[in-house]
C-alpha atoms as a PDB file:
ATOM      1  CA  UNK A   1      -0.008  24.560 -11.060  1.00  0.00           C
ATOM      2  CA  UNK A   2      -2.628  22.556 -13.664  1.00  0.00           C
ATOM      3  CA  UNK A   3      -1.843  19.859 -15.759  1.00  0.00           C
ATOM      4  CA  UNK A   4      -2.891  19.512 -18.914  1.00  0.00           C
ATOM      5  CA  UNK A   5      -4.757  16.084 -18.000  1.00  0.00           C
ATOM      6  CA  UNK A   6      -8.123  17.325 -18.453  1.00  0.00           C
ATOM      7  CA  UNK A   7      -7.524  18.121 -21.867  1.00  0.00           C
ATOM      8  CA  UNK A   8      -6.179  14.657 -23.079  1.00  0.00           C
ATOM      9  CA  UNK A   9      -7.267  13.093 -26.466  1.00  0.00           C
ATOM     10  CA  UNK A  10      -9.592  10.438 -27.133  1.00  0.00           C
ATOM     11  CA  UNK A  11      -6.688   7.995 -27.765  1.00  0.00           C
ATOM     12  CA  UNK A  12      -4.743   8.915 -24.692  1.00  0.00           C
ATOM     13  CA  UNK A  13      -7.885   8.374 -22.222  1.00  0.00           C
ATOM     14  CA  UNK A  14      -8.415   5.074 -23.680  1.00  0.00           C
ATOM     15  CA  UNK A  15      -4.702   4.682 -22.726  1.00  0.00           C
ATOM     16  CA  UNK A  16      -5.519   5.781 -19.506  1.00  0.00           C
ATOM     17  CA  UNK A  17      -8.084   3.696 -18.721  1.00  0.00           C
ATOM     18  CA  UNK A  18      -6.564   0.563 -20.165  1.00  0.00           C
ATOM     19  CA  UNK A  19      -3.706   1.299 -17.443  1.00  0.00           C
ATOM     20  CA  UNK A  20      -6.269   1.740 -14.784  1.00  0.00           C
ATOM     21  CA  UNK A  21      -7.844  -1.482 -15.401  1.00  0.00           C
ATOM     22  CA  UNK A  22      -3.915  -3.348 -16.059  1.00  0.00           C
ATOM     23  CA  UNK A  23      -2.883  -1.632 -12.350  1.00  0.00           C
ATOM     24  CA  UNK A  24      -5.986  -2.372 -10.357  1.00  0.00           C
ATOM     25  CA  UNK A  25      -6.430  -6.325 -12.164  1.00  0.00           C
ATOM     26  CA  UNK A  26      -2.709  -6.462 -10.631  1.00  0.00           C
ATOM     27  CA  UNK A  27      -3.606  -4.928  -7.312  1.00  0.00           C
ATOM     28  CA  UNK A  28      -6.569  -7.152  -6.850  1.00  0.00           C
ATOM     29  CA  UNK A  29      -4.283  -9.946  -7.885  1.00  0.00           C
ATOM     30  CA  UNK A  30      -1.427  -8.902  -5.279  1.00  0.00           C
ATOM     31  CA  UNK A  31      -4.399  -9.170  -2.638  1.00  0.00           C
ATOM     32  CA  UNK A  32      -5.342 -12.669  -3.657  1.00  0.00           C
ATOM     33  CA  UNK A  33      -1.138 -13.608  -3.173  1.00  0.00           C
ATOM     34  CA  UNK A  34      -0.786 -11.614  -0.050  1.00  0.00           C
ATOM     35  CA  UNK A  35      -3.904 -13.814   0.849  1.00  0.00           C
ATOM     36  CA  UNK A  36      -2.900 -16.323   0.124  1.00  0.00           C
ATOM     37  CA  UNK A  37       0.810 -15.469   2.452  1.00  0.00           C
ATOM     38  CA  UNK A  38      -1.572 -14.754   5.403  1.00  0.00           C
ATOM     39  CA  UNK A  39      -2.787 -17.911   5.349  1.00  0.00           C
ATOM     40  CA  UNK A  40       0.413 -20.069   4.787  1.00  0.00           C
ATOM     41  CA  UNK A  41       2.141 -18.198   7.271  1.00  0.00           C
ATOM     42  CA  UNK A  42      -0.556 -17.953   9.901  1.00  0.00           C
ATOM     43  CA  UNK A  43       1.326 -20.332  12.324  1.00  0.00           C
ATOM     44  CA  UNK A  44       5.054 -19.320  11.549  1.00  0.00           C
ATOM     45  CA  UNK A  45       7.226 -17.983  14.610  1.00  0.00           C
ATOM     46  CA  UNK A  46       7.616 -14.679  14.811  1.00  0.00           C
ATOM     47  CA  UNK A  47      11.801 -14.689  13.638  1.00  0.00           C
ATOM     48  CA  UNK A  48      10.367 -16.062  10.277  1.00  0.00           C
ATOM     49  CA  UNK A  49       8.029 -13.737   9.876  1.00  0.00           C
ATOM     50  CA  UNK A  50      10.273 -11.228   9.918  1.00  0.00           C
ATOM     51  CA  UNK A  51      12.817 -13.221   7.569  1.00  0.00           C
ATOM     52  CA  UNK A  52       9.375 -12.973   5.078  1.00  0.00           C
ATOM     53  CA  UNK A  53       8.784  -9.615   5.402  1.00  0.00           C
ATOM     54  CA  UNK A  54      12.689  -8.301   4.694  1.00  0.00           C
ATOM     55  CA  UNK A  55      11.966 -10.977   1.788  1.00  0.00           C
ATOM     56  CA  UNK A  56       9.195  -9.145   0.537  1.00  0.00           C
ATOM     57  CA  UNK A  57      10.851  -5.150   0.367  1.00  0.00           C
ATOM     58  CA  UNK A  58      13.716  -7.141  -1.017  1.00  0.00           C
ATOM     59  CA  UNK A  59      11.566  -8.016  -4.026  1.00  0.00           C
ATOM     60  CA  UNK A  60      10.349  -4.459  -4.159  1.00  0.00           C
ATOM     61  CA  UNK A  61      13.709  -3.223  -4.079  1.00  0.00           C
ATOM     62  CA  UNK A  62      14.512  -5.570  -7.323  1.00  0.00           C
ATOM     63  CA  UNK A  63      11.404  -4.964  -9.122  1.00  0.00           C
ATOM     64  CA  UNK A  64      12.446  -0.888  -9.672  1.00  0.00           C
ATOM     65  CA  UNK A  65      15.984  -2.201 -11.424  1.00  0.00           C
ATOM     66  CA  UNK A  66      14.105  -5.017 -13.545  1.00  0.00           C
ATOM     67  CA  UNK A  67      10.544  -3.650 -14.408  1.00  0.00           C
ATOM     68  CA  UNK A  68      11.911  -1.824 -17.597  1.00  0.00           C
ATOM     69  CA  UNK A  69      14.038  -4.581 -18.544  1.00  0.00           C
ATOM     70  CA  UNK A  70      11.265  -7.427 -18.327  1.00  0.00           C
ATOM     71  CA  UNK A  71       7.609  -7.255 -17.749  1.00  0.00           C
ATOM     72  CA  UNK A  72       7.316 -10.580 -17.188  1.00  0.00           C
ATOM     73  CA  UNK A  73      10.242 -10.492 -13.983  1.00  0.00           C
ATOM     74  CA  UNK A  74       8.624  -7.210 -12.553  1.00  0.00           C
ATOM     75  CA  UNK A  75       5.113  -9.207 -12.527  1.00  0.00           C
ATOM     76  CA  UNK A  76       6.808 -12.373 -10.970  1.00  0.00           C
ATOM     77  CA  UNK A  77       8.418  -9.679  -8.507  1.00  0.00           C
ATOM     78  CA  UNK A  78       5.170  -8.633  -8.015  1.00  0.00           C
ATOM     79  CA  UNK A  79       3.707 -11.415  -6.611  1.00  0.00           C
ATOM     80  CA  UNK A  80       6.921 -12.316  -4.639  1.00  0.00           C
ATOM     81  CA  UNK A  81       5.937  -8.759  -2.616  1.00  0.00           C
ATOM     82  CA  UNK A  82       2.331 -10.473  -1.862  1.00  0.00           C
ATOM     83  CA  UNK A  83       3.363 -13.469  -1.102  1.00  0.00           C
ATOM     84  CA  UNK A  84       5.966 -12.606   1.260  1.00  0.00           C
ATOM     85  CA  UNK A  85       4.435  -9.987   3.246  1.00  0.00           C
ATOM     86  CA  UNK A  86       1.075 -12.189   3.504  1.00  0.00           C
ATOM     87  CA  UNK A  87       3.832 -14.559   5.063  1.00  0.00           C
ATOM     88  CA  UNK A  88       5.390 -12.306   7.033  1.00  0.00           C
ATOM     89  CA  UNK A  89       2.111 -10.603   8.440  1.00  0.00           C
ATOM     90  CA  UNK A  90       0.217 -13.773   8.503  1.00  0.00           C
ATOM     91  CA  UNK A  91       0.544 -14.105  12.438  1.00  0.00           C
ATOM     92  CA  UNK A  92      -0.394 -10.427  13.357  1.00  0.00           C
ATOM     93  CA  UNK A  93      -3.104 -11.341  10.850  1.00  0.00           C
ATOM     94  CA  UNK A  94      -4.596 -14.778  11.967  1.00  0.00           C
ATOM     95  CA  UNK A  95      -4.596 -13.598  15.664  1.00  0.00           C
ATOM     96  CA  UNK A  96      -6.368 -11.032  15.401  1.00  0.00           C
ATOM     97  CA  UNK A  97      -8.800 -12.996  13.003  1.00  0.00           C
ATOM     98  CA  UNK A  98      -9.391 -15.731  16.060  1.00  0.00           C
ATOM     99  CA  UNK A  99      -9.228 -12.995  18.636  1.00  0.00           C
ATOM    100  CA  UNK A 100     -11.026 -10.292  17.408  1.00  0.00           C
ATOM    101  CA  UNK A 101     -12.832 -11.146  13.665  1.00  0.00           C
ATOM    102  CA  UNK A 102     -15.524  -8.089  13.406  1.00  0.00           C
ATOM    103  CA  UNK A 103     -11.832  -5.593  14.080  1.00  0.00           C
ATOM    104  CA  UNK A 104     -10.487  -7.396  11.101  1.00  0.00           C
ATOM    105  CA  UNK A 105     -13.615  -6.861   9.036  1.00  0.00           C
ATOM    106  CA  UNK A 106     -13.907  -3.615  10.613  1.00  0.00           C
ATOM    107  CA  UNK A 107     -10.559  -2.635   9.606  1.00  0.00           C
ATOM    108  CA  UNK A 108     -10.727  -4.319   5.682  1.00  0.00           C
ATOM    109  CA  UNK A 109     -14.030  -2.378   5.235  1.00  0.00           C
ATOM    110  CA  UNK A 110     -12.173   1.062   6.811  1.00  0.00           C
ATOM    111  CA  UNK A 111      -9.421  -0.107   3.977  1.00  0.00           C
ATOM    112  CA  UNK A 112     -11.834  -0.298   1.443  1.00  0.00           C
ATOM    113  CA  UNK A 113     -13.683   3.113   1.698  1.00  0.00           C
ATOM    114  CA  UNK A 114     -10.209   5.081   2.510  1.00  0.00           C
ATOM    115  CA  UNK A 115      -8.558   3.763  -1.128  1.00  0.00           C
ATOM    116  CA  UNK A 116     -11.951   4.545  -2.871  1.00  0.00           C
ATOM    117  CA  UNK A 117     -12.428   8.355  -1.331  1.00  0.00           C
ATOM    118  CA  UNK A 118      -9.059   9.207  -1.567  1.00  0.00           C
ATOM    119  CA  UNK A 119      -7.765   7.418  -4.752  1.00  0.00           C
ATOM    120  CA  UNK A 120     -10.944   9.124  -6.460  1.00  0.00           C
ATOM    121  CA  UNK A 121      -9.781  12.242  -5.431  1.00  0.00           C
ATOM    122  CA  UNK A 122      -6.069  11.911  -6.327  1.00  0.00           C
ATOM    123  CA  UNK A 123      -7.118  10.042  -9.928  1.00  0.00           C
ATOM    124  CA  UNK A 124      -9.888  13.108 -10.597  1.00  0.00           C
ATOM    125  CA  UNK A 125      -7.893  16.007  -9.516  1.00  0.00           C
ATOM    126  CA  UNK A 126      -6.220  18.347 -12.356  1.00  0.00           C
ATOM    127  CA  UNK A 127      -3.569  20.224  -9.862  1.00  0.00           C
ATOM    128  CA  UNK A 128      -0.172  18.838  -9.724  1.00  0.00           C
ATOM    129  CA  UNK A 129       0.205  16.787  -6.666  1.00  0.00           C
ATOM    130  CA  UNK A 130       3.863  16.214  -7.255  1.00  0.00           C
ATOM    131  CA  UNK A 131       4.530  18.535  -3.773  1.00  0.00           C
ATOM    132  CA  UNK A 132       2.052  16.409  -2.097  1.00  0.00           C
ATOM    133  CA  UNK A 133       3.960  13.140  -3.016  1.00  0.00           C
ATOM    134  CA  UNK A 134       7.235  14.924  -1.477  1.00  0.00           C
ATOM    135  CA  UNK A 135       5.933  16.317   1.750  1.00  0.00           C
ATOM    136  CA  UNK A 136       4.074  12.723   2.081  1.00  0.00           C
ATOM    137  CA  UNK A 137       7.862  10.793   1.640  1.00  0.00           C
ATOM    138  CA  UNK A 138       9.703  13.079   3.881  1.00  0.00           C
ATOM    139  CA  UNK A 139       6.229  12.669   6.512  1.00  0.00           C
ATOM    140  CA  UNK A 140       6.176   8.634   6.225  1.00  0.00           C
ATOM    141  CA  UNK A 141      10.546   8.749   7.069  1.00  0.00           C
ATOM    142  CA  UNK A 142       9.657  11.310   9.839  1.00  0.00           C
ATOM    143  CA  UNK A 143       6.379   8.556  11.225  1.00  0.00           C
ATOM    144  CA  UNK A 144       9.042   5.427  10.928  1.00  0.00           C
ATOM    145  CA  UNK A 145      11.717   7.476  13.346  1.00  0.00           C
ATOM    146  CA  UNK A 146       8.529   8.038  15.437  1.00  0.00           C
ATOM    147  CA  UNK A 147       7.466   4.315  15.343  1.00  0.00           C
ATOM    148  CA  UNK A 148      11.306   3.703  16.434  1.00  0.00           C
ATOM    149  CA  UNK A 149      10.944   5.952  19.605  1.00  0.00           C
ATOM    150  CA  UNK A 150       7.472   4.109  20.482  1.00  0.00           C
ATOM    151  CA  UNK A 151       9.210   1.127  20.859  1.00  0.00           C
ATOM    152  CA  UNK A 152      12.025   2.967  23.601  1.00  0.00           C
ATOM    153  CA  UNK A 153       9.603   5.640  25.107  1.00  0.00           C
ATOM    154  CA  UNK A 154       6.626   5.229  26.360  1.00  0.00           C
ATOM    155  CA  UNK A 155       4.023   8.155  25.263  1.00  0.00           C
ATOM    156  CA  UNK A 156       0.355   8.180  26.228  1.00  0.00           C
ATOM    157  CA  UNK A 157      -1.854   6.904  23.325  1.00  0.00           C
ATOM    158  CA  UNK A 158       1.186   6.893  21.664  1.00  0.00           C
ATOM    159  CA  UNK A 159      -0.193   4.126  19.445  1.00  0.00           C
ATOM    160  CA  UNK A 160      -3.280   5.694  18.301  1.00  0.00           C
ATOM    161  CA  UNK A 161      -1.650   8.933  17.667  1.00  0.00           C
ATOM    162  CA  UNK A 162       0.974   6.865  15.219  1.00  0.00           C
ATOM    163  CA  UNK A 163      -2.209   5.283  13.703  1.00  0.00           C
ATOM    164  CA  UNK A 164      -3.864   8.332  12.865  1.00  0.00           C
ATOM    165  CA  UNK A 165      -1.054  10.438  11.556  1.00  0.00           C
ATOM    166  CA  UNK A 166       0.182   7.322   9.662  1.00  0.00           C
ATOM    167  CA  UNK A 167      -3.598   7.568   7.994  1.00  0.00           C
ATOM    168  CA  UNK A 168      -3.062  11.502   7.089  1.00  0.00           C
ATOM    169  CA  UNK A 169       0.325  10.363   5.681  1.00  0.00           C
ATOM    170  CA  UNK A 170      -1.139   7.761   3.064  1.00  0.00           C
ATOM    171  CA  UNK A 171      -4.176   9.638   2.307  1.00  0.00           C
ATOM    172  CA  UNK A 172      -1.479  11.759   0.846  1.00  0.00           C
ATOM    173  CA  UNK A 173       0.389   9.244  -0.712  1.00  0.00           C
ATOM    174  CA  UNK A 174      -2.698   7.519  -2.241  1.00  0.00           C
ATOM    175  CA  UNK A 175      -3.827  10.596  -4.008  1.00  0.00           C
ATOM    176  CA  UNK A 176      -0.297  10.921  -4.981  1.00  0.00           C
ATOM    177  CA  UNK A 177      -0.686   7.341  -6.705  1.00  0.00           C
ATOM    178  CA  UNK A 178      -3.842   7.185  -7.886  1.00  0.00           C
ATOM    179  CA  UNK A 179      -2.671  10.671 -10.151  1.00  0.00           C
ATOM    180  CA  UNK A 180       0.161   8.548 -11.061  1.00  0.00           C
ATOM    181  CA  UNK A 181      -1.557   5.888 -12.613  1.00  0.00           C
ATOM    182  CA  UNK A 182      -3.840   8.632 -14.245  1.00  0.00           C
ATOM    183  CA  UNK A 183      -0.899  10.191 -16.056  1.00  0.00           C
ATOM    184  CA  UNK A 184       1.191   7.074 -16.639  1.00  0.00           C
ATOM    185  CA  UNK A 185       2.050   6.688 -20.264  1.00  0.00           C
ATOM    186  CA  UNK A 186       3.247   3.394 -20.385  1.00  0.00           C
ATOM    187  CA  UNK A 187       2.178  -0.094 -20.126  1.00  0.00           C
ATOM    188  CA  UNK A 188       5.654  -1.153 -18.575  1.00  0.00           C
ATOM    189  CA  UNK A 189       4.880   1.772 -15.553  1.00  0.00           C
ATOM    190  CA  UNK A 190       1.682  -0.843 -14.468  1.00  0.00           C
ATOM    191  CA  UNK A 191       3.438  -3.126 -12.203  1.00  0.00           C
ATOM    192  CA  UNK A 192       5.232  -0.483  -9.914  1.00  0.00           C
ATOM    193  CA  UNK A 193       2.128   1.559  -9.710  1.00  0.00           C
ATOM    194  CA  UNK A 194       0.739  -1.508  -8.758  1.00  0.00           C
ATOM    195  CA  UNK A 195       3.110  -2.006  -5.933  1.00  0.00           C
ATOM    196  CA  UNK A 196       2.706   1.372  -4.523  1.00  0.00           C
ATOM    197  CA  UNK A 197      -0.963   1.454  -4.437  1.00  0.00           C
ATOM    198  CA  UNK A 198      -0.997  -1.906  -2.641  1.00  0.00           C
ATOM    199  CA  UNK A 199       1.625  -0.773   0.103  1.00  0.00           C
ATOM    200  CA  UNK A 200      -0.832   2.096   0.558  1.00  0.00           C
ATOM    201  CA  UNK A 201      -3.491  -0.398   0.894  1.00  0.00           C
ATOM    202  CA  UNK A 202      -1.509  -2.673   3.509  1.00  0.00           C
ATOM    203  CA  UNK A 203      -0.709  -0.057   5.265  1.00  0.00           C
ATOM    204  CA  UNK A 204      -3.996   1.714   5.958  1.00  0.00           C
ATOM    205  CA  UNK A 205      -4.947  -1.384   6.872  1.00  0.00           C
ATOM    206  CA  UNK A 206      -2.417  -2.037   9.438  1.00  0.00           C
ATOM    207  CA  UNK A 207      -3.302   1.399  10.910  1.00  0.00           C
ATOM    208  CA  UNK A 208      -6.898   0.410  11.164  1.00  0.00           C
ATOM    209  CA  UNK A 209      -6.609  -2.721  12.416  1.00  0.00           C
ATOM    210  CA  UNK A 210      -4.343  -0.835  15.478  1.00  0.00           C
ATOM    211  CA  UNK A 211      -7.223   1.846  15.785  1.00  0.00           C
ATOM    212  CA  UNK A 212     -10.120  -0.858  15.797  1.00  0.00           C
ATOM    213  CA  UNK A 213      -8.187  -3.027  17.970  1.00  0.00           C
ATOM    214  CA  UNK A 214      -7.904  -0.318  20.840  1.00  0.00           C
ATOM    215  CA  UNK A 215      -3.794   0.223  19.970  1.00  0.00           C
ATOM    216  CA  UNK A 216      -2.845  -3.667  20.985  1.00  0.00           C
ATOM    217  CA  UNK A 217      -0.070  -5.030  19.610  1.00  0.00           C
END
């Protein structure tokens, strides 16, 4: 099925793009907080970091009850979700940066070129990928039981085969994204949008940085 996107009047693409430029200014922005988390939390214990990280969904969680309500709390939200998952990933994140550095580069430039080819495609395609945003839910639940197993059973390159299906999972749900921010009508939709396309982000780049590193923990 086609949506009627490529047919959208001059008023509604300048909509459009002043969404795309409001949801990527706060994406780049969440980086810069999540940053920022990495850093501050680069020497916390590993109980805290998982205190931050709870701390960070939890803010998610909130932000889908209070972005209608007020901009201004689903933007503060917003940040919370940076800052607290740059504070609860800031150890993974600053060993391998002293360990290994070029594996963090490698896996930020990996990042990089994965949103851009696959966001392009989901943000410039005209068929409904509505199906492709419910077989990618239902294939991220089924990739967390499998993550849960991982930890019990032991399964030969069982880390890079979680990597690389957790890739084919996001590429779906970026696409899925990116066509949401295409044919989102509302200013109010930009900070959730926002949120999704940087947990897509984080988490290709956790999946890289396991591939790059060789599947260490």
């Amino acid at each position: 099925m086609y949506s009627t996107l490529g047919y959208a009047t001059p008023a509604s693409a300048d909509r459009t793009r002043t969404l795309f430029g409001q949801v990527m200014g706060l994406v780049a922005v969440t980086t810069g907080f999540f940053a920022l988390g990495c850093y501050l939390g680069r020497n916390l214990t590993e109980g805290w970091g998982i205190v931050f990280f709870i701390a960070g969904f939890a803010c998610l969680i909130v932000m889908n009850f209070v972005s209608r309500r007020s901009e201004g709390g689903a933007l503060l939200l917003l940040a919370g979700v940076g800052v607290f998952l740059g504070l609860g990933l800031g150890p993974t994140v600053s060993y391998y940066s002293t360990t290994s550095p070029q594996t963090v580069w490698s896996a930020a430039g990996a990042t990089g070129l994965f949103m851009l080819g696959f966001g392009a495609a989901g943000y410039a395609t005209r068929r409904d990928l509505s199906w492709l945003g419910r077989i990618s839910f239902f294939a991220l639940i089924a990739l967390i039981i499998f993550g849960v197993v991982l930890i019990f059973v032991h399964i030969p390159h069982g880390d890079l085969i979680y990597s690389i299906i957790g890739l084919v999972v996001f590429a779906g749900l970026t696409m899925f994204d990116f066509q949401r921010l295409r044919r989102g009508k509302g200013m109010n939709s930009a900070p959730l949008i926002a949120a999704s396309i940087f947990l897509d982000a984080l988490n290709v780049f956790l999946f890289f940085l396991r591939i790059f590193a060789g599947g260490r923990e």
